[in-house]
PDB file of N, CA and C in Angstrom:
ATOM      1  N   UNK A   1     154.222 210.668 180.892  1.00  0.00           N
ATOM      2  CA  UNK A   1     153.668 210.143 182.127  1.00  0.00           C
ATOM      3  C   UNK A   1     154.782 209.510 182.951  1.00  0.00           C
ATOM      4  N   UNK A   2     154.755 209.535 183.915  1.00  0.00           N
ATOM      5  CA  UNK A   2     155.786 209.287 184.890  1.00  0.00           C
ATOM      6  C   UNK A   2     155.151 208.105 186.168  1.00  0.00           C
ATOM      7  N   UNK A   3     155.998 207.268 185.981  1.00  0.00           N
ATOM      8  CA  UNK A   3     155.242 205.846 186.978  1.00  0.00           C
ATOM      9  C   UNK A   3     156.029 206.116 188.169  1.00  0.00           C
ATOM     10  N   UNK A   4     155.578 205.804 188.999  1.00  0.00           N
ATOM     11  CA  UNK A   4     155.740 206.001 190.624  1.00  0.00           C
ATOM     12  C   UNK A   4     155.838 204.647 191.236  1.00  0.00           C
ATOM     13  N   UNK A   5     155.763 203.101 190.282  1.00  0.00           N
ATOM     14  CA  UNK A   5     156.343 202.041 191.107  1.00  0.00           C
ATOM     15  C   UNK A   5     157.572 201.895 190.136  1.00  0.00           C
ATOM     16  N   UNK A   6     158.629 200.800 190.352  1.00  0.00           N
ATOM     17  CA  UNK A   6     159.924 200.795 190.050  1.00  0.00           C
ATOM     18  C   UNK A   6     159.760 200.205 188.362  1.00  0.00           C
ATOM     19  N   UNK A   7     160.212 201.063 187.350  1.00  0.00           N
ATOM     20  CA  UNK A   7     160.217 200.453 186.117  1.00  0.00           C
ATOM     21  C   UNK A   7     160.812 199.392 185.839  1.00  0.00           C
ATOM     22  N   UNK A   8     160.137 198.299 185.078  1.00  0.00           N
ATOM     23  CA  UNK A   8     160.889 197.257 184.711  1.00  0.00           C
ATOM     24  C   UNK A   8     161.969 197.450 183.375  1.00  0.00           C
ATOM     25  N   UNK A   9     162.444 196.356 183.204  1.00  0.00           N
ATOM     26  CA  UNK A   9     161.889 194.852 183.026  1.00  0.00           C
ATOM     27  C   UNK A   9     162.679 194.805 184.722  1.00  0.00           C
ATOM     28  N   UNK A  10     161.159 193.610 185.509  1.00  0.00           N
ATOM     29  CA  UNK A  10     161.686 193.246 186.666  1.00  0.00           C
ATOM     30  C   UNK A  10     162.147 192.136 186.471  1.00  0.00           C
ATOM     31  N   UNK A  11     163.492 191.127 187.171  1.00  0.00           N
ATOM     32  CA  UNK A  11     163.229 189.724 187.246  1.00  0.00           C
ATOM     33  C   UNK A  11     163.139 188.970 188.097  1.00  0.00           C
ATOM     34  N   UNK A  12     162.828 187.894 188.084  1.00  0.00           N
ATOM     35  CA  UNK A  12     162.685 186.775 189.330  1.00  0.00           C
ATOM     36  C   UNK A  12     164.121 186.457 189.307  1.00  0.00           C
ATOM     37  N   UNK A  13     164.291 186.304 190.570  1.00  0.00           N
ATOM     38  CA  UNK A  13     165.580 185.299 190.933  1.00  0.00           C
ATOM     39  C   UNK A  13     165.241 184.534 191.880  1.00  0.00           C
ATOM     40  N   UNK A  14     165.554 183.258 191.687  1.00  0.00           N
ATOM     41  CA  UNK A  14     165.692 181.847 193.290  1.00  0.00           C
ATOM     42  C   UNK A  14     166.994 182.069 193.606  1.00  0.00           C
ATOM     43  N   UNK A  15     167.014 182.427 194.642  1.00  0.00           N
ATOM     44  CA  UNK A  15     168.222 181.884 195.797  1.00  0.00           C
ATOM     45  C   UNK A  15     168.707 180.516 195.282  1.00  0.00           C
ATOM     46  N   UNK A  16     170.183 180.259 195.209  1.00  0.00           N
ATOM     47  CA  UNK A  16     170.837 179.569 195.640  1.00  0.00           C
ATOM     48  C   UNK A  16     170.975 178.166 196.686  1.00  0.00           C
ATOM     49  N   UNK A  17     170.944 179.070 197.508  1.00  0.00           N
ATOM     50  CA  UNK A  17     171.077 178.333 198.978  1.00  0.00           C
ATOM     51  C   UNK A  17     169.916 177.758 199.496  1.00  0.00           C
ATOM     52  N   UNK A  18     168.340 178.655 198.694  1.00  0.00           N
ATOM     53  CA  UNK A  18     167.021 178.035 199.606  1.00  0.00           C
ATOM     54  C   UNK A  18     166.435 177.485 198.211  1.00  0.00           C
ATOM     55  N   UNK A  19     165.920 176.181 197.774  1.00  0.00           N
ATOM     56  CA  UNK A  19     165.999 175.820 196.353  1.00  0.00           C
ATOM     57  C   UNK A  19     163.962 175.474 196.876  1.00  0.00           C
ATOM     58  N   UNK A  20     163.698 176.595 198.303  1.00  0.00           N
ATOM     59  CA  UNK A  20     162.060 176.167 198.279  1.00  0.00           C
ATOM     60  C   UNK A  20     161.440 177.366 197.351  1.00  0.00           C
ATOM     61  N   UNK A  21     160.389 176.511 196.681  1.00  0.00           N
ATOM     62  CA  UNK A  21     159.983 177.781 195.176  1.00  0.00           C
ATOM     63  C   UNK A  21     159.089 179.039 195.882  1.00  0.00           C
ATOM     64  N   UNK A  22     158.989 179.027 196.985  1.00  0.00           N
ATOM     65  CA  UNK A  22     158.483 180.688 197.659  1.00  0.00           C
ATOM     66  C   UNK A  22     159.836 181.362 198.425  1.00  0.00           C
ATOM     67  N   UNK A  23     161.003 180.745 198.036  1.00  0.00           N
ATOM     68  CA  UNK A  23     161.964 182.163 198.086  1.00  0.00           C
ATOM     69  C   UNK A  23     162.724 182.730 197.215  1.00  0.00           C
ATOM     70  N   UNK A  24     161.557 183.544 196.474  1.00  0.00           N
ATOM     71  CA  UNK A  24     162.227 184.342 195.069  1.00  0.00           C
ATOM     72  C   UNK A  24     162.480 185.642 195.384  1.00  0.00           C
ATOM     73  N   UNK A  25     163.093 186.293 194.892  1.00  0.00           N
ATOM     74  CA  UNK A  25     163.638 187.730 195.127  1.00  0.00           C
ATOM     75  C   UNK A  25     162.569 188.691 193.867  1.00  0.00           C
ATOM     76  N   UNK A  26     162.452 189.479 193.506  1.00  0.00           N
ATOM     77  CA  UNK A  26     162.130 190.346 192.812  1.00  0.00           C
ATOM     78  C   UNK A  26     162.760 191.667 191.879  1.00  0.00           C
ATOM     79  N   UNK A  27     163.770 191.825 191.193  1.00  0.00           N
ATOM     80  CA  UNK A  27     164.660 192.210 191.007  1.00  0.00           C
ATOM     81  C   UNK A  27     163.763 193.970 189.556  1.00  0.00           C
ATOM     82  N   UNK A  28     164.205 194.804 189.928  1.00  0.00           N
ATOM     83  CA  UNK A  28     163.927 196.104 188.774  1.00  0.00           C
ATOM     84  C   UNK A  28     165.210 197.246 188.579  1.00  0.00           C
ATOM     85  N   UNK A  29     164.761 197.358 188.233  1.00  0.00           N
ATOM     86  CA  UNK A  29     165.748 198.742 187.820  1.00  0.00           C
ATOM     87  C   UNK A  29     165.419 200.498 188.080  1.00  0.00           C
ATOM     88  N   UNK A  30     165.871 201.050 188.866  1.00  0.00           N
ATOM     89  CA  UNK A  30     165.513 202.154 189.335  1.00  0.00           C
ATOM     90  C   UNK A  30     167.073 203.120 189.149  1.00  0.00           C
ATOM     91  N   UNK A  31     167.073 204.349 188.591  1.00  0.00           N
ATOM     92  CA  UNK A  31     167.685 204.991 187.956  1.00  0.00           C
ATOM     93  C   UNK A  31     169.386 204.385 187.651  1.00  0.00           C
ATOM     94  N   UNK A  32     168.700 203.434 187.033  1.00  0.00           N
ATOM     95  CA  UNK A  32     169.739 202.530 186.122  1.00  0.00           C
ATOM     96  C   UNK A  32     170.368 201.252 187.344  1.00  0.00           C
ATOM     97  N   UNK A  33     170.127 201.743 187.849  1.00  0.00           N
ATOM     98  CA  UNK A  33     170.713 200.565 189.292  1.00  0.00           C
ATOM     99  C   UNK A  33     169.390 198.999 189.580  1.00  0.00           C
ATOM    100  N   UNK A  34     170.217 197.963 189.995  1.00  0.00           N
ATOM    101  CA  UNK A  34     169.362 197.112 189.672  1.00  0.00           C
ATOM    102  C   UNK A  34     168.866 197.132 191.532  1.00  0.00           C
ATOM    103  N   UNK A  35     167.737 197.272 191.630  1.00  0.00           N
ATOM    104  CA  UNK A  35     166.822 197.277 193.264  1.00  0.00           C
ATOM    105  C   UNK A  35     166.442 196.354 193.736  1.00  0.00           C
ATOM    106  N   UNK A  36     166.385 195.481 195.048  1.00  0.00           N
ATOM    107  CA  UNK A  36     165.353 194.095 195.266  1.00  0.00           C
ATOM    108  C   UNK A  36     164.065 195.072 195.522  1.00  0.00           C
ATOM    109  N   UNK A  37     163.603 194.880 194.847  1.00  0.00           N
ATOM    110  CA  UNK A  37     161.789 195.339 194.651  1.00  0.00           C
ATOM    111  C   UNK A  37     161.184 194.664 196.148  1.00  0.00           C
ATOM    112  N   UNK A  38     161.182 193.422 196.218  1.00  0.00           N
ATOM    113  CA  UNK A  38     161.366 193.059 198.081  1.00  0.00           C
ATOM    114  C   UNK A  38     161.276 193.359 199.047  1.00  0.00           C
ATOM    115  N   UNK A  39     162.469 194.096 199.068  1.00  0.00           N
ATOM    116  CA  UNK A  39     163.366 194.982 200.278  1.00  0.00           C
ATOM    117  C   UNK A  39     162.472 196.317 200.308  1.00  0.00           C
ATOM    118  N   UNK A  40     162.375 197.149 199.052  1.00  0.00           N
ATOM    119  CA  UNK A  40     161.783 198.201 198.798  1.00  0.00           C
ATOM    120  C   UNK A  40     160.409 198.318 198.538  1.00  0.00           C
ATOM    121  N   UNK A  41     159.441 197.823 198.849  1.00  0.00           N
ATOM    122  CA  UNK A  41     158.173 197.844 197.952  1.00  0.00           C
ATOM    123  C   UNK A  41     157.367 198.894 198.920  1.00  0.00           C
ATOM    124  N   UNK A  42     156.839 199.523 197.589  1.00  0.00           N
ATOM    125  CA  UNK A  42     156.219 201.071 198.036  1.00  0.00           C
ATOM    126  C   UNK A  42     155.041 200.803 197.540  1.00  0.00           C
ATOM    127  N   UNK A  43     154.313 201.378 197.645  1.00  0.00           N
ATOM    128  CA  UNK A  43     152.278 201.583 197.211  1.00  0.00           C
ATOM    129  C   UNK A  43     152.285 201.476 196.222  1.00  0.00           C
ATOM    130  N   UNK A  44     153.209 202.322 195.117  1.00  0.00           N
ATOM    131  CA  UNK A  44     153.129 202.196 193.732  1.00  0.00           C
ATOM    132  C   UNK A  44     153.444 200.512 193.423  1.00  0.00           C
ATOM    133  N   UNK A  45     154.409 200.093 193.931  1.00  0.00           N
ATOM    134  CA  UNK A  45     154.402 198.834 193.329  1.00  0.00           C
ATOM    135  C   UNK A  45     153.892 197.969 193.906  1.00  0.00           C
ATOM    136  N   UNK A  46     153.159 197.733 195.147  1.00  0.00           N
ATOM    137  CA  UNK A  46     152.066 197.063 195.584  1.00  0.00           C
ATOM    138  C   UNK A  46     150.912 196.886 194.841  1.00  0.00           C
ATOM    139  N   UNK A  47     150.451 198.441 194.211  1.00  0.00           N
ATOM    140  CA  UNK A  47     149.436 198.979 193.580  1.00  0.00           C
ATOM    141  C   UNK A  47     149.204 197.916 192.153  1.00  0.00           C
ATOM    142  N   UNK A  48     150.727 197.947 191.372  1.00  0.00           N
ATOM    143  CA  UNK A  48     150.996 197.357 189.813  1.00  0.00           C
ATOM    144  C   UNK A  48     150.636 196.138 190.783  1.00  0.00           C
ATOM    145  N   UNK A  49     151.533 195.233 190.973  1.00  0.00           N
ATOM    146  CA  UNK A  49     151.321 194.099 191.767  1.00  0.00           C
ATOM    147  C   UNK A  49     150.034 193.416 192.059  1.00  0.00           C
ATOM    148  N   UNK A  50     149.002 194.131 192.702  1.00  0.00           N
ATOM    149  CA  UNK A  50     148.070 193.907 192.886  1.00  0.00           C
ATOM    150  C   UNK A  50     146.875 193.807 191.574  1.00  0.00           C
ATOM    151  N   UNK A  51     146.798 194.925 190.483  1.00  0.00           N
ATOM    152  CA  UNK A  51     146.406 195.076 189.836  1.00  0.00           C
ATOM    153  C   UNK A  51     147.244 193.974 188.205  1.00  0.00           C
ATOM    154  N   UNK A  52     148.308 193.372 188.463  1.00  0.00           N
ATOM    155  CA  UNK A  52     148.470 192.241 187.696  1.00  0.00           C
ATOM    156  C   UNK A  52     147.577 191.307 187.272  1.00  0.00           C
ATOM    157  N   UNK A  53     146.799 190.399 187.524  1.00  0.00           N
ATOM    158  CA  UNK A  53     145.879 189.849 187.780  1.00  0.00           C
ATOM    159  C   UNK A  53     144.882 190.072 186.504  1.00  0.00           C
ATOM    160  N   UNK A  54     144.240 191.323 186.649  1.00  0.00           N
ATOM    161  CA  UNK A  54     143.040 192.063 185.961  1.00  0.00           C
ATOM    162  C   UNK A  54     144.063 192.632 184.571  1.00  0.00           C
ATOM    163  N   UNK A  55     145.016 192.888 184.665  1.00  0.00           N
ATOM    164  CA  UNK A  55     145.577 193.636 183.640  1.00  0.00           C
ATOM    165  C   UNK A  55     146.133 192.157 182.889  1.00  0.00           C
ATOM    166  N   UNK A  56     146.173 191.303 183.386  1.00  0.00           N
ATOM    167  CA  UNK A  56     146.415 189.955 182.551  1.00  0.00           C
ATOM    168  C   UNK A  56     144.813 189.474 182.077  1.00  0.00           C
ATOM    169  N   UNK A  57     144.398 189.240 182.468  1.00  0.00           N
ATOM    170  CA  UNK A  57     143.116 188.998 182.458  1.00  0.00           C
ATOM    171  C   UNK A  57     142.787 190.053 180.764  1.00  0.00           C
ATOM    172  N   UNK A  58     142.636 190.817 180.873  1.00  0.00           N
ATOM    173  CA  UNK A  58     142.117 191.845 179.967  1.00  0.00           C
ATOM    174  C   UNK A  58     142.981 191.639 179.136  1.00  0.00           C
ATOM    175  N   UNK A  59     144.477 191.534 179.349  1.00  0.00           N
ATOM    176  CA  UNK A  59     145.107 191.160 177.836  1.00  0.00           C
ATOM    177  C   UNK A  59     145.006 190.010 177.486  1.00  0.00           C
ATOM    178  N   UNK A  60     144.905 189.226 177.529  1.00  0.00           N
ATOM    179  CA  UNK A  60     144.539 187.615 176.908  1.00  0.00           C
ATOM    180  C   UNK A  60     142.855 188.080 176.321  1.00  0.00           C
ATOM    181  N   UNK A  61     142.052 188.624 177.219  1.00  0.00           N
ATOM    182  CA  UNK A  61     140.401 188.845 176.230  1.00  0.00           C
ATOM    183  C   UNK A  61     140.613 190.066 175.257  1.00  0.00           C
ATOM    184  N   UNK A  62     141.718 190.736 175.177  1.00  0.00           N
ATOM    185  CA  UNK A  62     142.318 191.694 174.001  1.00  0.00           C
ATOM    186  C   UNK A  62     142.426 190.305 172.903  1.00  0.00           C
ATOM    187  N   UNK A  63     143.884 190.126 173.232  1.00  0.00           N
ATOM    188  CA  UNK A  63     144.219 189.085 171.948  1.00  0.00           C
ATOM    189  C   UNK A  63     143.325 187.698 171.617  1.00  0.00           C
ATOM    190  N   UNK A  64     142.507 187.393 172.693  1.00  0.00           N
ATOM    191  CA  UNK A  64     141.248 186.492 172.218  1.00  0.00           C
ATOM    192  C   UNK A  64     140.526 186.833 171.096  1.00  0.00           C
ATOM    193  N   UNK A  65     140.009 188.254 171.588  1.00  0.00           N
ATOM    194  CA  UNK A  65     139.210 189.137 170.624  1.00  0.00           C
ATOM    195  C   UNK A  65     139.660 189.201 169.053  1.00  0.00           C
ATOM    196  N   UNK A  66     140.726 189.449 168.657  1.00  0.00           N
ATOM    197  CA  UNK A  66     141.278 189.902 167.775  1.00  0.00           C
ATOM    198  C   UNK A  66     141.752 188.614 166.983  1.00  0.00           C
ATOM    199  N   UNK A  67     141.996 187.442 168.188  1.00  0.00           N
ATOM    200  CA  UNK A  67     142.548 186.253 167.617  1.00  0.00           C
ATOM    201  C   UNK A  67     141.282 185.775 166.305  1.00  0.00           C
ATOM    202  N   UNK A  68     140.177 186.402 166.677  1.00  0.00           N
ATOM    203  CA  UNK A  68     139.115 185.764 165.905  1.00  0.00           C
ATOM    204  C   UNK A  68     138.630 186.272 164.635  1.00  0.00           C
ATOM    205  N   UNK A  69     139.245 187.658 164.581  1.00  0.00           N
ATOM    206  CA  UNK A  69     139.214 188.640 163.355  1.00  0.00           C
ATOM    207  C   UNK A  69     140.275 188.342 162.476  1.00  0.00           C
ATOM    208  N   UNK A  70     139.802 188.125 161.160  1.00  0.00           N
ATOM    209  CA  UNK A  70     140.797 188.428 159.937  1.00  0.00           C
ATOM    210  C   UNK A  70     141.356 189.365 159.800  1.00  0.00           C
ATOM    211  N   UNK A  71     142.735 189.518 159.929  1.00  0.00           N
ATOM    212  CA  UNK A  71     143.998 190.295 159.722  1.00  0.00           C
ATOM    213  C   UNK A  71     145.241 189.821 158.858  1.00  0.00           C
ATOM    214  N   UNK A  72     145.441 190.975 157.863  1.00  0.00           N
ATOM    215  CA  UNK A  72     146.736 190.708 157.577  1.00  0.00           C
ATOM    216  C   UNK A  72     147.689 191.881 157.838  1.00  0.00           C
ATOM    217  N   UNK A  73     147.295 192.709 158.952  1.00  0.00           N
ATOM    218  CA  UNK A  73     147.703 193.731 159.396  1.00  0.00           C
ATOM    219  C   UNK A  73     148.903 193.704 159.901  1.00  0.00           C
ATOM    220  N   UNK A  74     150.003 194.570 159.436  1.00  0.00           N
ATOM    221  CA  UNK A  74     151.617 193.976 159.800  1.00  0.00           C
ATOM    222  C   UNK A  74     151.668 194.709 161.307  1.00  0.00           C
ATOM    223  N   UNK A  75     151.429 196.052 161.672  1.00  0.00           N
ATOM    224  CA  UNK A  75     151.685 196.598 163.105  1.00  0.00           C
ATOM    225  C   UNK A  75     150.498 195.633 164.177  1.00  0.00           C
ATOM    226  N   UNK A  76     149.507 195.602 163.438  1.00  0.00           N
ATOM    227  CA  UNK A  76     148.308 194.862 164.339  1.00  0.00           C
ATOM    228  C   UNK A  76     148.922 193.942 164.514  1.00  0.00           C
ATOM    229  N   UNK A  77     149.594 192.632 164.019  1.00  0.00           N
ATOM    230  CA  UNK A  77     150.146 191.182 164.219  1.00  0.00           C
ATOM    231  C   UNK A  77     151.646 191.651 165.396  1.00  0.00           C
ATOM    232  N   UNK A  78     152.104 192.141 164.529  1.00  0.00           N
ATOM    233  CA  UNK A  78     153.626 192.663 165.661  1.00  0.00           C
ATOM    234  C   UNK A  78     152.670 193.209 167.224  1.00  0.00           C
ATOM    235  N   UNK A  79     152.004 194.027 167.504  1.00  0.00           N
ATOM    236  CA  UNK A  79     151.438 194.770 168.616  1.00  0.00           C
ATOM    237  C   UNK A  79     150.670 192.997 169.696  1.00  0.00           C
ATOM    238  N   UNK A  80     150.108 192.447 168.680  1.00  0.00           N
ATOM    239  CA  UNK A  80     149.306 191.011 169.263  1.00  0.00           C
ATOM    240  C   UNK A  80     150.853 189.874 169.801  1.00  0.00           C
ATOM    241  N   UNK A  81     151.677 189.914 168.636  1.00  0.00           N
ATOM    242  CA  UNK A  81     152.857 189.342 169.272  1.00  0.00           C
ATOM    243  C   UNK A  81     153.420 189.565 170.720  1.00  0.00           C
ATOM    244  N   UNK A  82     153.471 190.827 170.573  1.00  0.00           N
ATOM    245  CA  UNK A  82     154.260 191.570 172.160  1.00  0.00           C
ATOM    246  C   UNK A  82     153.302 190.556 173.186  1.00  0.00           C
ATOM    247  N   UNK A  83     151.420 191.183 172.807  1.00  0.00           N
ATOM    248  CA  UNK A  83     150.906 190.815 173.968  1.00  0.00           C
ATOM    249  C   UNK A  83     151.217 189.120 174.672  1.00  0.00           C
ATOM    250  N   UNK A  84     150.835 188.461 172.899  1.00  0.00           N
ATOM    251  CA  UNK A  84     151.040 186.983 173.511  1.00  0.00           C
ATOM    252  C   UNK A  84     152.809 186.601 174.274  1.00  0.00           C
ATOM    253  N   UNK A  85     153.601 187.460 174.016  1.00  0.00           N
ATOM    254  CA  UNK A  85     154.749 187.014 174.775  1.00  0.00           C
ATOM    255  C   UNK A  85     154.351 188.043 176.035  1.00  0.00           C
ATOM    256  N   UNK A  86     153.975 188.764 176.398  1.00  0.00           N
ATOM    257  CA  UNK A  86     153.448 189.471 177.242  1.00  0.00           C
ATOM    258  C   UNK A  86     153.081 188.326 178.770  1.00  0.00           C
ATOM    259  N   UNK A  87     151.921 187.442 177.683  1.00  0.00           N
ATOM    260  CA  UNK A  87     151.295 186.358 178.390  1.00  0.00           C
ATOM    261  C   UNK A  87     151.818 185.101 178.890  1.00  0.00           C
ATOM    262  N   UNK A  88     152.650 184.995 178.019  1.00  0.00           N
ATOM    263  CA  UNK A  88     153.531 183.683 177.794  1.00  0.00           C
ATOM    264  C   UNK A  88     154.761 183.831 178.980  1.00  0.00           C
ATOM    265  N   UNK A  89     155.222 185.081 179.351  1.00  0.00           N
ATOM    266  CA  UNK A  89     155.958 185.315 180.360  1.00  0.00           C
ATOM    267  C   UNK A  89     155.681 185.326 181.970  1.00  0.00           C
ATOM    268  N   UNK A  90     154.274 186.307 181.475  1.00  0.00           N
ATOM    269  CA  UNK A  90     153.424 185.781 182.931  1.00  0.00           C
ATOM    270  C   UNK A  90     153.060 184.472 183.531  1.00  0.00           C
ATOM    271  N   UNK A  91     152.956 183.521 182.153  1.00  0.00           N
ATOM    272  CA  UNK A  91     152.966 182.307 182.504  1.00  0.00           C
ATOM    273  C   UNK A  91     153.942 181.323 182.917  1.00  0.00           C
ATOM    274  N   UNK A  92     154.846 182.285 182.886  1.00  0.00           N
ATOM    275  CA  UNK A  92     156.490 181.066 183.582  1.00  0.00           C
ATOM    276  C   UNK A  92     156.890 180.952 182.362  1.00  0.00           C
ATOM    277  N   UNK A  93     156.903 181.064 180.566  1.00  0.00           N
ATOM    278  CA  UNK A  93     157.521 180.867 179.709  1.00  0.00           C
ATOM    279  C   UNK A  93     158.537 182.184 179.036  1.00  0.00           C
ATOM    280  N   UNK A  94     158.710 181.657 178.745  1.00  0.00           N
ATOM    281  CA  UNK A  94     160.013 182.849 177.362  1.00  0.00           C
ATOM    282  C   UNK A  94     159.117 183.835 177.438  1.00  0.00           C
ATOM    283  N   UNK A  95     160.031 185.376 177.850  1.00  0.00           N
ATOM    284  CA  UNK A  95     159.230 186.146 177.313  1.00  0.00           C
ATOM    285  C   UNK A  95     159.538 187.030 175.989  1.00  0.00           C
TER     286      UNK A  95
END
């Protein structure tokens, strides 16, 4: 399958010079070159963008779900890990 907005990993960057917290840049990687996502933003990544939100949403009631089931499942625990750093990143922490 082939994605049509800019593959990540994207990152945030703050400016320097403007230290107000709504001037962040948006930073990805597009055939190996690093892009301001910013400067460039196309439908596809409007599209992800927009749809962030709901796709967070649904992974936290994934790993809710599961948080409540007995497991000693080694790929199931590693796969729930990703998500909760998944979450934990969206949230401004370590991802």
């Amino acid at each position: 399958m082939t994605t049509k907005h800019t593959p990540g990993p994207w990152t945030i960057y703050q400016h320097p010079l403007t230290p107000e917290p709504s001037s962040f840049d948006i930073f990805g990687l597009r055939d190996g070159e690093e892009v301001d996502i910013a400067e460039n933003v196309t439908a596809a990544n409007a599209a992800l963008i927009a749809a962030a939100p709901a796709l967070y949403e649904a992974l936290k009631g994934i790993v809710a779900d599961f948080d409540r089931l007995p497991t000693g499942d080694y790929l199931l625990n590693a796969l729930l890990d990703k998500a909760r750093a998944a979450l934990a990143s969206a949230d401004g922490g370590a991802a």
